[in-house]
Structure formats: structure tokens, C-alpha cells
Protein backbone atom coordinates (compact mmCIF):
# COMPACT_ATOMS: atom_id res chain seq x y z
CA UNK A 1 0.00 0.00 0.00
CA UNK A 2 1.67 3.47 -1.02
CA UNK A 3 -0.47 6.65 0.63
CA UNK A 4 0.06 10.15 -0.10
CA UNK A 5 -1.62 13.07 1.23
CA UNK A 6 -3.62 15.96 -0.28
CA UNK A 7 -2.83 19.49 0.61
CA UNK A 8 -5.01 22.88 0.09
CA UNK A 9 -3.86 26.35 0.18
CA UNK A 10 -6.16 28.79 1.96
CA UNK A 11 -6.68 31.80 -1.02
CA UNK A 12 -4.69 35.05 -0.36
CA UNK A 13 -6.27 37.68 2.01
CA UNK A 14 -8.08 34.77 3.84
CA UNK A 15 -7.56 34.66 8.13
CA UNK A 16 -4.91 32.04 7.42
CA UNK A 17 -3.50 33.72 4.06
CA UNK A 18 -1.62 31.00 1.96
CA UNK A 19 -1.36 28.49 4.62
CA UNK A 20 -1.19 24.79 3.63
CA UNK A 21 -3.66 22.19 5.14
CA UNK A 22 -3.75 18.30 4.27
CA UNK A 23 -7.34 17.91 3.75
CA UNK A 24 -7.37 14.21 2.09
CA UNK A 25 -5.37 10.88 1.94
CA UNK A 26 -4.93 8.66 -1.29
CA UNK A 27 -3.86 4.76 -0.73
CA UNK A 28 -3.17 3.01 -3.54
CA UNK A 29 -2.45 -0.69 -4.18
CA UNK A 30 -1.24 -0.20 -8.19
CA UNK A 31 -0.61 -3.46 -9.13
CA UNK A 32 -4.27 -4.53 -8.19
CA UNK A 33 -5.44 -1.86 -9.19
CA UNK A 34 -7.09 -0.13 -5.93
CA UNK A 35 -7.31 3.08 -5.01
CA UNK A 36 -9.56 4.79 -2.21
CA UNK A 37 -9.55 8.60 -1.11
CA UNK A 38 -10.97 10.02 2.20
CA UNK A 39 -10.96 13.43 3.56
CA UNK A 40 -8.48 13.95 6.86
CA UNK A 41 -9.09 15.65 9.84
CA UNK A 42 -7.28 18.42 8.45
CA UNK A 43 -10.42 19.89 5.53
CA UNK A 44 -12.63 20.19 9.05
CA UNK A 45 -9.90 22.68 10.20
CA UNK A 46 -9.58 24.26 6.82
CA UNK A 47 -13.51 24.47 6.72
CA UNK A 48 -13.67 26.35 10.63
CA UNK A 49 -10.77 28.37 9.84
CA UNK A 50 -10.91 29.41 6.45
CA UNK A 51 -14.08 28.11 4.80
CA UNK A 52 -13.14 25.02 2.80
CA UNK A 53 -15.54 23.46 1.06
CA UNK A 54 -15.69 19.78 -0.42
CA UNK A 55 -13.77 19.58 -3.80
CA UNK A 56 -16.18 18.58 -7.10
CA UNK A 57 -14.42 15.49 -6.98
CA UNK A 58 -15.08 14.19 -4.09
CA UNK A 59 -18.27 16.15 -2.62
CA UNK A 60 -18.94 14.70 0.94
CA UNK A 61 -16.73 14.94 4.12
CA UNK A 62 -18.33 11.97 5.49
CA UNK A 63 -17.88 9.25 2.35
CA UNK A 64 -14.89 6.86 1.34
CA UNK A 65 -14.56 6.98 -2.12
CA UNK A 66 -12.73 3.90 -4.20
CA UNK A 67 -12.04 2.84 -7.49
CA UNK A 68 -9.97 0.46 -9.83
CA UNK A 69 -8.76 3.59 -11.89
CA UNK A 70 -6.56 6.73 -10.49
CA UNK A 71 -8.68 9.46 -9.36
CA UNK A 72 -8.50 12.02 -12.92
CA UNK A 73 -8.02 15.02 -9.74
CA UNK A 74 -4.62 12.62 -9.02
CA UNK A 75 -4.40 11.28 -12.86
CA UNK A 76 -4.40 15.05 -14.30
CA UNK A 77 -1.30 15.91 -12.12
CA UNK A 78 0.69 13.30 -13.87
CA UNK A 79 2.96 14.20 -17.15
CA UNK A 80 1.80 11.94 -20.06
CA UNK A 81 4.21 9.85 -21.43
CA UNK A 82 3.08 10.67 -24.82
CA UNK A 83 4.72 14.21 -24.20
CA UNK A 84 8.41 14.57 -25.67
CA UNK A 85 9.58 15.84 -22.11
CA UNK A 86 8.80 13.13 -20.43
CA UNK A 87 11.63 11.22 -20.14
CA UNK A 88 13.35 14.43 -19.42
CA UNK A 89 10.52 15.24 -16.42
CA UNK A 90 11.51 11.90 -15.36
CA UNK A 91 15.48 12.76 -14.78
CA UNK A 92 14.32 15.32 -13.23
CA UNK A 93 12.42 13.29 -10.30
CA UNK A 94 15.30 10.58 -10.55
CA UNK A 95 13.07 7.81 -11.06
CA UNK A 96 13.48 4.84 -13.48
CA UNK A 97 11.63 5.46 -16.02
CA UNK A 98 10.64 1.86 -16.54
CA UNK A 99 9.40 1.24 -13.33
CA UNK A 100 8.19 4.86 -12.27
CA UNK A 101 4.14 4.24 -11.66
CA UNK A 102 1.94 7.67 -11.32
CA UNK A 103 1.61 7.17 -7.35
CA UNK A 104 5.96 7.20 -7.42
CA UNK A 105 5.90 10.32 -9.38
CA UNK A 106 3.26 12.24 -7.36
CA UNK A 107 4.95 11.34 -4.06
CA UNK A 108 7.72 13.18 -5.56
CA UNK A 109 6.85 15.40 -7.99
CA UNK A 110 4.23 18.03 -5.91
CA UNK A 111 1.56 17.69 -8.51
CA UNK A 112 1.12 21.49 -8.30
CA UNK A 113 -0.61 22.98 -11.17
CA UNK A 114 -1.09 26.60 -11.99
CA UNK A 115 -4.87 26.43 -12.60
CA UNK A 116 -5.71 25.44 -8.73
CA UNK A 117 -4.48 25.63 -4.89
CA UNK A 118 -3.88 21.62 -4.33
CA UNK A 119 -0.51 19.70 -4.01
CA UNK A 120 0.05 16.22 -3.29
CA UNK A 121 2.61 14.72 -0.88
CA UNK A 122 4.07 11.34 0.35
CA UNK A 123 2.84 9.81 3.86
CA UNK A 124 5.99 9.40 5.88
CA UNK A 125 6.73 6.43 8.01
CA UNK A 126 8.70 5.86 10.81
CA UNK A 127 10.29 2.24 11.69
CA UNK A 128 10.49 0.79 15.04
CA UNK A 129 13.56 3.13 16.06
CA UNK A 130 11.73 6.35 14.97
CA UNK A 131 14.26 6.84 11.79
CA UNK A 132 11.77 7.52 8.70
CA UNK A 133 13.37 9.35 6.00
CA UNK A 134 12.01 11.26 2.94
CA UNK A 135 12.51 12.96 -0.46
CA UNK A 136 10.92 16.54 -1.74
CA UNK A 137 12.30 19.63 -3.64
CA UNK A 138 13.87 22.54 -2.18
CA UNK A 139 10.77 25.26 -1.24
CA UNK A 140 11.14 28.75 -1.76
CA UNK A 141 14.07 29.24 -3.77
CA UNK A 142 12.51 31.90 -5.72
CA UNK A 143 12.14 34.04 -3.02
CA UNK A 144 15.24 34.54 -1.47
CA UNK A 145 17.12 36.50 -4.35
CA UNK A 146 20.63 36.55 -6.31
CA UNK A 147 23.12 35.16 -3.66
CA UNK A 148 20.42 32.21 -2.82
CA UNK A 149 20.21 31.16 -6.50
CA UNK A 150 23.98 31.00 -7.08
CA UNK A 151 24.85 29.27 -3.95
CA UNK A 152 21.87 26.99 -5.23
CA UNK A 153 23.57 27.04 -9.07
CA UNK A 154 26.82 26.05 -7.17
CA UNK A 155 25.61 22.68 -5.49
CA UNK A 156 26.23 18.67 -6.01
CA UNK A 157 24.27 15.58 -5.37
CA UNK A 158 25.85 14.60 -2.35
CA UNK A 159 26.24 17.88 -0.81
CA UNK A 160 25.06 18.60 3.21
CA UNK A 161 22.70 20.96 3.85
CA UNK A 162 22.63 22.43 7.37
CA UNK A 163 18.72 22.24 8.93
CA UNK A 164 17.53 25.14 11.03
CA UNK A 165 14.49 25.72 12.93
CA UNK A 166 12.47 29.44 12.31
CA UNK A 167 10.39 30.21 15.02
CA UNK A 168 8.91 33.81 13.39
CA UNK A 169 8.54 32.79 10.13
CA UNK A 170 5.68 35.89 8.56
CA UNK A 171 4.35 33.47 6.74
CA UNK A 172 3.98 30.23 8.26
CA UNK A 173 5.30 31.15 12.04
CA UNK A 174 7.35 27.64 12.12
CA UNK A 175 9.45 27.11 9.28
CA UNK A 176 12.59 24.70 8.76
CA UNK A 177 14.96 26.42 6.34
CA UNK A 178 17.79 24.29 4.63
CA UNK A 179 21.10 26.18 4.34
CA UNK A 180 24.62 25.60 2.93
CA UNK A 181 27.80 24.22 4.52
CA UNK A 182 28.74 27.81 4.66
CA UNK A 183 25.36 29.11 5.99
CA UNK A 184 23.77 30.96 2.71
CA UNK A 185 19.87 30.22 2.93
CA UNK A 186 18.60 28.34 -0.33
CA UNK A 187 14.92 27.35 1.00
CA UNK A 188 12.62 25.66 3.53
CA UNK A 189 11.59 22.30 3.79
CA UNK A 190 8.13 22.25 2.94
CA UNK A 191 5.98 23.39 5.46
CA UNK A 192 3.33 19.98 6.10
CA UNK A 193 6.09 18.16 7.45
CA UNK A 194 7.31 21.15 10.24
CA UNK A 195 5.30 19.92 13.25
CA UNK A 196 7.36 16.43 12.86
CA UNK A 197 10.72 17.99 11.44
CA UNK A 198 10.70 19.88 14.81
CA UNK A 199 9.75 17.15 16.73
CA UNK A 200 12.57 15.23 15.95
CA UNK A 201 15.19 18.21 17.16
CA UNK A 202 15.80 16.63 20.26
CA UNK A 203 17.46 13.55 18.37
CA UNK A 204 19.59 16.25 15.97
CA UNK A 205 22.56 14.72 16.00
CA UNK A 206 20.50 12.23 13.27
CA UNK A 207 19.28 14.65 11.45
CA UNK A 208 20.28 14.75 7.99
CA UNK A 209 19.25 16.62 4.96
CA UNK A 210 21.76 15.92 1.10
CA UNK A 211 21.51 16.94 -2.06
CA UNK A 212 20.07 14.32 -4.16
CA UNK A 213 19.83 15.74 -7.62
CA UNK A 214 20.74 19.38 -9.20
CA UNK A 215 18.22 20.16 -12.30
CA UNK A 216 19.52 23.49 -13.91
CA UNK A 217 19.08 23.06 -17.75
CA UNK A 218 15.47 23.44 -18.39
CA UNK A 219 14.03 22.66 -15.23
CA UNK A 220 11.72 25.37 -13.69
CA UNK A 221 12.63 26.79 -10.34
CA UNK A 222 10.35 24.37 -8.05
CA UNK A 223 12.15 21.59 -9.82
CA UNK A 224 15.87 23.01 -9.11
CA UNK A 225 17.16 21.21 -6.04
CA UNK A 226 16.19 17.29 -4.90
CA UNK A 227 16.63 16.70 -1.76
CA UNK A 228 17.08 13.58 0.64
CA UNK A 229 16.33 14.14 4.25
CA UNK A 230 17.04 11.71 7.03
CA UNK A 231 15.61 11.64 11.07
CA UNK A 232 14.83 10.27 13.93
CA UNK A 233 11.46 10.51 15.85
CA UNK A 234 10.68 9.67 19.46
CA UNK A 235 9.09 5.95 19.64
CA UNK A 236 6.03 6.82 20.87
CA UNK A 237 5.26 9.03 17.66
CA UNK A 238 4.57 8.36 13.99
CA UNK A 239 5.04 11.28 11.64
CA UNK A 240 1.61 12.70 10.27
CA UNK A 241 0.10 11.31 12.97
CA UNK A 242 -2.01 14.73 14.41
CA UNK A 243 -5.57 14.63 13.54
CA UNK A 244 -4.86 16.33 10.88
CA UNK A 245 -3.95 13.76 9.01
CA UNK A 246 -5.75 11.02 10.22
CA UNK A 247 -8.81 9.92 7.95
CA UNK A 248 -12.23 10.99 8.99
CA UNK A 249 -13.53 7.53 8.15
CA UNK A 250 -11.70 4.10 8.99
């Protein structure tokens, strides 16, 4: 079973302007095929705080919805093979482009689109020790100017990022920003996964975040910088584990 989560930005000049909540969760089995979606804990928040309503897709809170076909809201983020940059879009994620199914490229890829406010991310898992480790692109790089985008131009797969925790963040109050050996800013890690990246401070010696691919030629901006990030959890605790992210139905 491979899960990934469904995210919603509140509009601009909302109470929460901008701010991310997961508001469904996807499991797929792809070889069966079997699919199922239900809305998390996290669309009631959205709904109290900033008025979400049910997407078209999927129009009731209260109802598990399954089928032997990926979702078209899910299908529609995916880059036909048919398209000439495909194999290149592929690269890009560093995925096998043999074996690469659509759930595999989501979980990495974002799914953003410019025509709506939704994004798609991986469920992390811990394992019995509380390690659980992760892959997503570098967040943000756009915003931080010149001397961000060179120090960005300048790294290797391979290379260690430093991982800091941003208590006044304007935008998000908590933030995790990613940094260079040397201590230039690039980006943030992106901002679902806070709660449990700074929840696993206390075990920082085992924190860990790499360079795992540098796209320059071609590659838009959100695409730029892969990165592999390692942790450690307390025992007790899985990531995405608030209520949140728990389903609303079992």
C-alpha cells in the first residue's frame, strides 16, 4: 500500500492567508489496481478556519470513495508519457523510467498545477527506532534572491545541507529552512512536514538533509534542487500522525 496526502492552500487575504492544510489521503495498491480517497481531519480545520468546502471530486466529508482507476483530480497531475519531455521530467524526479508508476511520481513530484491551490505529498513512516526518512524539492528558492540562487547554481548531489528551525517565520510562524555548509539560505523544507521535522530536534545529531539531484538546464525553479532528508522521531510518535492527518472515516 503506497499513501500520499492531499494538501489545500487557503486563497490570499483569507484569516490564514496562503497556509497549507492536508485535507485528504490517497492509498493506492497499483498493481491490483485499488485506489480509495478520504478526507483527513485536516479539511474540518480548513472548513472552521478558512471556509473550505468539499472539492467537485469528491463532494462529501463523510464518504470513502474507491475505485480500480486513479482518481483524474490525481491522474491530471501526472505528465503523459506521450509528451516529448517526459523522459526528461523523469530525470528530473530521478526515477526509473521503466518502473516509475503515477503514485511514485506524485509522491515526488508536488503535482502542483497553476490552474488550482492543491498539491500532493508522500505519507511518511517511521520504523520501530523512529528513523523515517524522505525525499521533496527545495521550497522557496525563488524568493530569497541573487546570492540564494547562485549558492543553489553552485551545489552537487551529495552535498550537506545544514537544517535550522524558524520560530517567526511571517508566513507560516514555524518554518525549517535548509542552508549551505557555509550558511547561505537556499529554501525551507516544505511546510506539512514542520510539526514532525521539529519534533525530531531533540534527536539532531541524526538529522540529515543531502543533495540528491541538481536540475539546472530546463528545469523550472520548483524543480531546481532534490533533496534527501534523514531523522529520527521519538518511539512513541509516527510522523503525520495529528488529527490532521488522520482519515475521517476508517
Amino acid at each position: 500500500m503506497k499513501s500520499l496526502f492531499l494538501a489545500w492552500q487557503a486563497p490570499e487575504k483569507s484569516v490564514r492567508s496562503r497556509a497549507w492544510f492536508p485535507v485528504g489521503r490517497l492509498d493506492a495498491e497499483p498493481s491490483e489496481p485499488s485506489y480509495r480517497f478520504r478526507y483527513t481531519g485536516g479539511a474540518l480545520t480548513a472548513q472552521r478556519e478558512v471556509g473550505f468546502e468539499p472539492l467537485i471530486s469528491f463532494p462529501d466529508f463523510e464518504k470513502s470513495y474507491e475505485s480500480r482507476e486513479l482518481f483524474p483530480l490525481f491522474k491530471n497531475r501526472v505528465l503523459s508519457e506521450k509528451r516529448k519531455d517526459f523522459h526528461e521530467y523523469i530525470s528530473w524526479l530521478d526515477l526509473d523510467e521503466g518502473h516509475a508508476d503515477p503514485i511514485e511520481i506524485l509522491a515526488v513530484s508536488g503535482g502542483s498545477r497553476m490552474t488550482d491551490n492543491l498539491e500532493v505529498f508522500p505519507r511518511v513512516e517511521a520504523d520501530a527506532e523512529g528513523r523515517f526518512e524522505f525525499r521533496f524539492f527545495l521550497h522557496g528558492l525563488r524568493h530569497l534572491g541573487e546570492k540564494a540562487m547562485e549558492a543553489a547554481a553552485e551545489l552537487k548531489a551529495g552535498d550537506r545541507l545544514r537544517v535550522m528551525v524558524e520560530l517567526n517565520n511571517p508566513a507560516t510562524r514555524l518554518a525549517v529552512p535548509l542552508l549551505t555548509d557555509d550558511y547561505q539560505m537556499i529554501g525551507w523544507a516544505p511546510r506539512y512536514l514542520v510539526e514532525d521535522l521539529i519534533s525530531a530536534v531533540p534527536n539532531a545529531p541524526e538529522l540529515s538533509a543531502r543533495v540528491a539531484r541538481v536540475n539546472l538546464e530546463g528545469a523550472p525553479i520548483n524543480k531546481r534542487i532534490l533533496i534527501d532528508y534523514t531523522g529520527k522521531v521519538p518511539r512513541d510518535r509516527q510522523p503525520m500522525s495529528t488529527p490532521d492527518f488522520t482519515p475521517l472515516l476508517k
